[in-house]
N, C-alpha and C. Protein backbone atom coordinates (compact mmCIF):
# COMPACT_ATOMS: atom_id res chain seq x y z
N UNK A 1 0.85 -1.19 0.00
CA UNK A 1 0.00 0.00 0.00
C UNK A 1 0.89 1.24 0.00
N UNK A 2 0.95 2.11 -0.88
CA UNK A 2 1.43 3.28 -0.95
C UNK A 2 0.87 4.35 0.26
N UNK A 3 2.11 5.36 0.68
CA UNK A 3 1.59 5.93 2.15
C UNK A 3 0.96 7.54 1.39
N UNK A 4 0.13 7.86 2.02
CA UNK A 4 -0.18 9.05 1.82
C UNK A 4 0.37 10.10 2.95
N UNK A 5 0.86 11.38 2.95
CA UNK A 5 1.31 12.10 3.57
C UNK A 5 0.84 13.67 3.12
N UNK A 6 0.52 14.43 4.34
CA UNK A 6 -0.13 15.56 4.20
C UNK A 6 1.09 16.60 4.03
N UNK A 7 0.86 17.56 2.83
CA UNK A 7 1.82 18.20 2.71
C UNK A 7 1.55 20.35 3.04
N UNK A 8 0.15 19.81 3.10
CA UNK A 8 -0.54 21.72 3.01
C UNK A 8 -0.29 22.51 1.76
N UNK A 9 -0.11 23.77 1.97
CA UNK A 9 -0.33 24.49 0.39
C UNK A 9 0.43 23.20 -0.86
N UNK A 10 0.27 22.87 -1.74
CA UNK A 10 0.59 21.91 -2.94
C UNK A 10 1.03 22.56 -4.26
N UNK A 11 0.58 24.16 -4.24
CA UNK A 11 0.51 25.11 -5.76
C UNK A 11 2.16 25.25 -5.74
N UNK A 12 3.36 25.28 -5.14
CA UNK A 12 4.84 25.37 -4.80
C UNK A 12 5.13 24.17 -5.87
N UNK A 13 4.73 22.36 -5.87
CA UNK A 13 5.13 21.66 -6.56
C UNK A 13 4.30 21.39 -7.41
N UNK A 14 3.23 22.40 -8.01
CA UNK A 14 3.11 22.04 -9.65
C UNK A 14 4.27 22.36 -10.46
N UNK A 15 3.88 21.28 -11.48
CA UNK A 15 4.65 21.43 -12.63
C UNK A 15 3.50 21.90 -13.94
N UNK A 16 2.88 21.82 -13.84
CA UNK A 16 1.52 22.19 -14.39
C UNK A 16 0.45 22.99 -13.97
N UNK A 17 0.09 24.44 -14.34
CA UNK A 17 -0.99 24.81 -13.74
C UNK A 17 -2.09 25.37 -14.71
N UNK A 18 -3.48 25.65 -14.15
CA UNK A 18 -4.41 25.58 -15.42
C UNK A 18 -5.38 26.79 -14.44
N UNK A 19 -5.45 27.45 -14.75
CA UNK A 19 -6.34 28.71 -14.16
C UNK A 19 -7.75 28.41 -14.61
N UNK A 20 -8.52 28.82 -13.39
CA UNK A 20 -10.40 27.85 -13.70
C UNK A 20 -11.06 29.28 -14.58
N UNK A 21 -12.03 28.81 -15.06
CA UNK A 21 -12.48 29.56 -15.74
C UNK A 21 -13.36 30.28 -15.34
N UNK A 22 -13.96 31.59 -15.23
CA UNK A 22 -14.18 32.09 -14.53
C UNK A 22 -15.85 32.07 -15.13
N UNK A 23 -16.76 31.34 -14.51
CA UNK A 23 -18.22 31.07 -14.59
C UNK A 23 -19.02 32.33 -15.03
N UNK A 24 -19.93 32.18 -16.33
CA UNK A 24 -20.54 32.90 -16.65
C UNK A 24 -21.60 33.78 -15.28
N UNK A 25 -22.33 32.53 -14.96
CA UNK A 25 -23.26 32.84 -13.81
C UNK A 25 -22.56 33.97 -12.68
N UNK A 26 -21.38 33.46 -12.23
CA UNK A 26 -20.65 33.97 -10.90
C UNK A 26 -20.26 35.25 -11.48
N UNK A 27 -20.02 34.98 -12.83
CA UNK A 27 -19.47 36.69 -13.41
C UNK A 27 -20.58 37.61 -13.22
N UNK A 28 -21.97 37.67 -13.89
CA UNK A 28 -23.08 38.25 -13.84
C UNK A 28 -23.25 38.34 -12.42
N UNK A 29 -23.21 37.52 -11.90
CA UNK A 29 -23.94 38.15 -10.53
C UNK A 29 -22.67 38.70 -9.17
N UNK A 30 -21.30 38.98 -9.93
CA UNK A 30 -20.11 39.91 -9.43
C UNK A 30 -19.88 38.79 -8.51
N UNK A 31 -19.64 37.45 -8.22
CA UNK A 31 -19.17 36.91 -7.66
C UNK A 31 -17.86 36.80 -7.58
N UNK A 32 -17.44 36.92 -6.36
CA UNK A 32 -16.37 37.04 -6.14
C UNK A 32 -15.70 35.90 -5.02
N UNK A 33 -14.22 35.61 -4.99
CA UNK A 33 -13.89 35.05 -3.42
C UNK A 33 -12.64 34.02 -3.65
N UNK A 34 -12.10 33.39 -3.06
CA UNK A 34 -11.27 32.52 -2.53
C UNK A 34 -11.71 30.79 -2.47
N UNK A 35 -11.62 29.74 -3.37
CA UNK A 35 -12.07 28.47 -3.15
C UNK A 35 -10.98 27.58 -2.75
N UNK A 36 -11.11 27.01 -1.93
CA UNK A 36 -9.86 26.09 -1.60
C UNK A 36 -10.33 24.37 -1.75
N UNK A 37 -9.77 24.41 -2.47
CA UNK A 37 -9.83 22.60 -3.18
C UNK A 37 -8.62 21.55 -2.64
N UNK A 38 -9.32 20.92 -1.70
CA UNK A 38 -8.45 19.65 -0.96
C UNK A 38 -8.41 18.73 -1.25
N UNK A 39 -7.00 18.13 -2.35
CA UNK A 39 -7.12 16.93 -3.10
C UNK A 39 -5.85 15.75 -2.78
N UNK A 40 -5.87 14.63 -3.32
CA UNK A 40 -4.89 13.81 -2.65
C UNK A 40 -4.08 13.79 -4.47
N UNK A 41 -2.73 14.10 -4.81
CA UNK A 41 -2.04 13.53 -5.66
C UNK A 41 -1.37 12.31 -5.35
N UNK A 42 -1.97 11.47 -6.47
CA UNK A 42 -1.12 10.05 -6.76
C UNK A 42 0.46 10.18 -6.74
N UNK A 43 1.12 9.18 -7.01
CA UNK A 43 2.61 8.73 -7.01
C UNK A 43 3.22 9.12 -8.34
N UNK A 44 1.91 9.82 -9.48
CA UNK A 44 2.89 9.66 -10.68
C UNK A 44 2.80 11.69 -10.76
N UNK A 45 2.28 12.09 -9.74
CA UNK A 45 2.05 13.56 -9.61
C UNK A 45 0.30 13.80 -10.39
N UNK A 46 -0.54 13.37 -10.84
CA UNK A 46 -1.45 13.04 -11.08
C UNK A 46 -2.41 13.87 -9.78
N UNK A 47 -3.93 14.32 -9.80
CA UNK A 47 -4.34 14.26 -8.94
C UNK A 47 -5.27 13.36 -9.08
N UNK A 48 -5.58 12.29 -8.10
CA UNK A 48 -6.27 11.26 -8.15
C UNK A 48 -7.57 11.45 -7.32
N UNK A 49 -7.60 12.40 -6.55
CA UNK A 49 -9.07 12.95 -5.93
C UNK A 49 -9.16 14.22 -5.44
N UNK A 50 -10.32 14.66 -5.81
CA UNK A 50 -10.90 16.08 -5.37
C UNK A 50 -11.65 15.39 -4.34
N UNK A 51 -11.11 16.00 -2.72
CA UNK A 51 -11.51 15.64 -1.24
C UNK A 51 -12.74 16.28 -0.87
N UNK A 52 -12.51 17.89 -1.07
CA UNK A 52 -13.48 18.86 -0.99
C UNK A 52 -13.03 20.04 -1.22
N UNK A 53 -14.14 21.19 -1.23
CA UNK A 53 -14.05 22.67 -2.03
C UNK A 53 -14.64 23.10 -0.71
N UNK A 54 -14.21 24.87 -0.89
CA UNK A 54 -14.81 25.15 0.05
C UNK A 54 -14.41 26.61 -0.63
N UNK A 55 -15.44 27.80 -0.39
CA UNK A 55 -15.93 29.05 -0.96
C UNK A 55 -17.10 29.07 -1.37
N UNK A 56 -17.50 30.29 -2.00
CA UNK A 56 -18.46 30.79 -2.91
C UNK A 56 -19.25 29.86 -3.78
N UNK A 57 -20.01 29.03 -3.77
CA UNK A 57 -20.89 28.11 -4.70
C UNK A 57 -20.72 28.15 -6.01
N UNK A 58 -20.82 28.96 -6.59
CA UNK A 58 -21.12 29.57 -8.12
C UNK A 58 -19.66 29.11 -8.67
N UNK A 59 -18.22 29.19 -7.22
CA UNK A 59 -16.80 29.05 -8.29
C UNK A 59 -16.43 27.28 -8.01
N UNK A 60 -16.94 27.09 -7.10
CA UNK A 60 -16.83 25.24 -6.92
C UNK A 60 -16.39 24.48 -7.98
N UNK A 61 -16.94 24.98 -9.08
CA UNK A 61 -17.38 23.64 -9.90
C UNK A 61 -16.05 24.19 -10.54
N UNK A 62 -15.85 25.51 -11.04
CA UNK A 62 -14.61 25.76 -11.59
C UNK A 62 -13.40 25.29 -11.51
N UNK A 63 -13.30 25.81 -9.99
CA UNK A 63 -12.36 25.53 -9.13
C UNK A 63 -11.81 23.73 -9.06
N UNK A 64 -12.81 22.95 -9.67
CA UNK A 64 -12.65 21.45 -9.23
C UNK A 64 -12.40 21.08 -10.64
N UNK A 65 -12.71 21.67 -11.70
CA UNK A 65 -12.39 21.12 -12.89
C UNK A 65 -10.84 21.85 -13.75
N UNK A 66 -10.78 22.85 -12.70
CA UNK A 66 -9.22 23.10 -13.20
C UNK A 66 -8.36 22.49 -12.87
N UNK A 67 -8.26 21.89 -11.50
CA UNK A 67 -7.31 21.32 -10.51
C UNK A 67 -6.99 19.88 -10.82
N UNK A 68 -8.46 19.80 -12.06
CA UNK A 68 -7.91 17.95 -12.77
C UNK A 68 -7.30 17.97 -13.74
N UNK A 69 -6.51 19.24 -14.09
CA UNK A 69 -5.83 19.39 -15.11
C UNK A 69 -4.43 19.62 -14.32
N UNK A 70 -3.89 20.25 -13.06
CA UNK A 70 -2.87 19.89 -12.82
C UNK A 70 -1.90 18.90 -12.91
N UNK A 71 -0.50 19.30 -12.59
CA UNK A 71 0.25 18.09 -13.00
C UNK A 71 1.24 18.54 -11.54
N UNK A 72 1.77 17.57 -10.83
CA UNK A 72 2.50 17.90 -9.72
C UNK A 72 4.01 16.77 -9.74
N UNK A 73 5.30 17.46 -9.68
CA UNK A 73 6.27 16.67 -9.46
C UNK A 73 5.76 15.45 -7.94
N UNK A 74 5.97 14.14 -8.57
CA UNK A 74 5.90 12.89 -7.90
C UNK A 74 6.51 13.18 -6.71
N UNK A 75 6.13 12.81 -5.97
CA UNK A 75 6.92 12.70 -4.50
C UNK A 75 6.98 11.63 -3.65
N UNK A 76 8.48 11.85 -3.60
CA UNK A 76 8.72 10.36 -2.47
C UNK A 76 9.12 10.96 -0.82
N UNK A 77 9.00 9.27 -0.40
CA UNK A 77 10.09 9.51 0.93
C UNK A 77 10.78 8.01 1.44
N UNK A 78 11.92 8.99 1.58
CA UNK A 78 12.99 7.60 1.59
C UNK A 78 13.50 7.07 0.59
N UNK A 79 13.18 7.59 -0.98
CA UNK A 79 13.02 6.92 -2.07
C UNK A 79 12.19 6.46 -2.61
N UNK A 80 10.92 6.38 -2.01
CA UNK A 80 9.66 5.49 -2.37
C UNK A 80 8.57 6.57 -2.38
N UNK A 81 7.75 6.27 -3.83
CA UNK A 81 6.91 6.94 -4.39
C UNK A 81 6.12 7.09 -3.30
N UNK A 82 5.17 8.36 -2.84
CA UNK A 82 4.09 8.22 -1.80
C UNK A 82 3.18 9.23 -2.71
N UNK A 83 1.48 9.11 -1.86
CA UNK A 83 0.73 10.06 -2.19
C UNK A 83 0.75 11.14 -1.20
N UNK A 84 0.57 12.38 -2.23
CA UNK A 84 0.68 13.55 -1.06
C UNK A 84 -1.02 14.23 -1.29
N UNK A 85 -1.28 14.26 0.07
CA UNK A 85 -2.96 15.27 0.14
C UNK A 85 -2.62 16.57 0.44
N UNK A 86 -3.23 17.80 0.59
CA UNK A 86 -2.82 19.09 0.58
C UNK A 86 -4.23 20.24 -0.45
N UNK A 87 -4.19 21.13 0.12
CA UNK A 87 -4.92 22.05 -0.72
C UNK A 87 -4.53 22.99 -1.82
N UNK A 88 -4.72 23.65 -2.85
CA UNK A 88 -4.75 24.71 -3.75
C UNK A 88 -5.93 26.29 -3.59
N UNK A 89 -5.41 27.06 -2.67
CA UNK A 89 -6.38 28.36 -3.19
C UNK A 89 -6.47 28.63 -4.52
N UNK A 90 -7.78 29.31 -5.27
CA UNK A 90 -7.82 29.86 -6.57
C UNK A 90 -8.62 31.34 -6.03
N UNK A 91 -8.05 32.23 -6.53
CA UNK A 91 -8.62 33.40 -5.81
C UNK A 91 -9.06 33.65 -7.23
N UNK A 92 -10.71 34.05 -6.90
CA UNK A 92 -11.61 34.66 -7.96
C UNK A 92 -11.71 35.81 -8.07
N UNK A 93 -11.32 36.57 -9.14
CA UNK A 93 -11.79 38.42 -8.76
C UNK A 93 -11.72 38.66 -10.37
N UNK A 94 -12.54 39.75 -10.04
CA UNK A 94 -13.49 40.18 -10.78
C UNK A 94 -12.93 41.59 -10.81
């Protein structure tokens, strides 16, 4: 079983980043704010799950479909591939 290990902010070891798109709806109605998306990356830097979101409703969905486009340098310990969990802020503004 591969170990998972909590690492906190995660946006430092992308190697890949993909800015969410900023929602028609949330635009019209001046939505604004901060979503923080808590996901676990796999062993190959992959993210293999969106844990949970947390902000403004309207940027959620954004926020969760950009972050499956990341790509994160693999990380080990000791030498051995592990999964790392950790969050990504996406600050929305308008």
């Amino acid at each position: 079983k591969i170990e998972t290990v909590e690492f906190g902010p995660l946006v430092g070891y992308a190697l890949k980043q993909f800015p969410p798109v900023y929602p028609a709806a949330a635009r019209n109605m001046r939505t604004s704010g901060v979503v923080r998306v808590e996901i676990i990356i796999d062993e190959n830097g992959e993210v293999a799950e969106v844990r949970k979101t947390s902000g403004p409703a309207l940027l959620l969905s954004a926020a969760r479909d950009a972050i499956k486009k990341w790509k994160f340098k693999p990380f080990t310990r000791d030498g051995r591939p592990i999964r790392a969990s950790g969050f990504v802020n996406f600050n929305f503004t308008l």
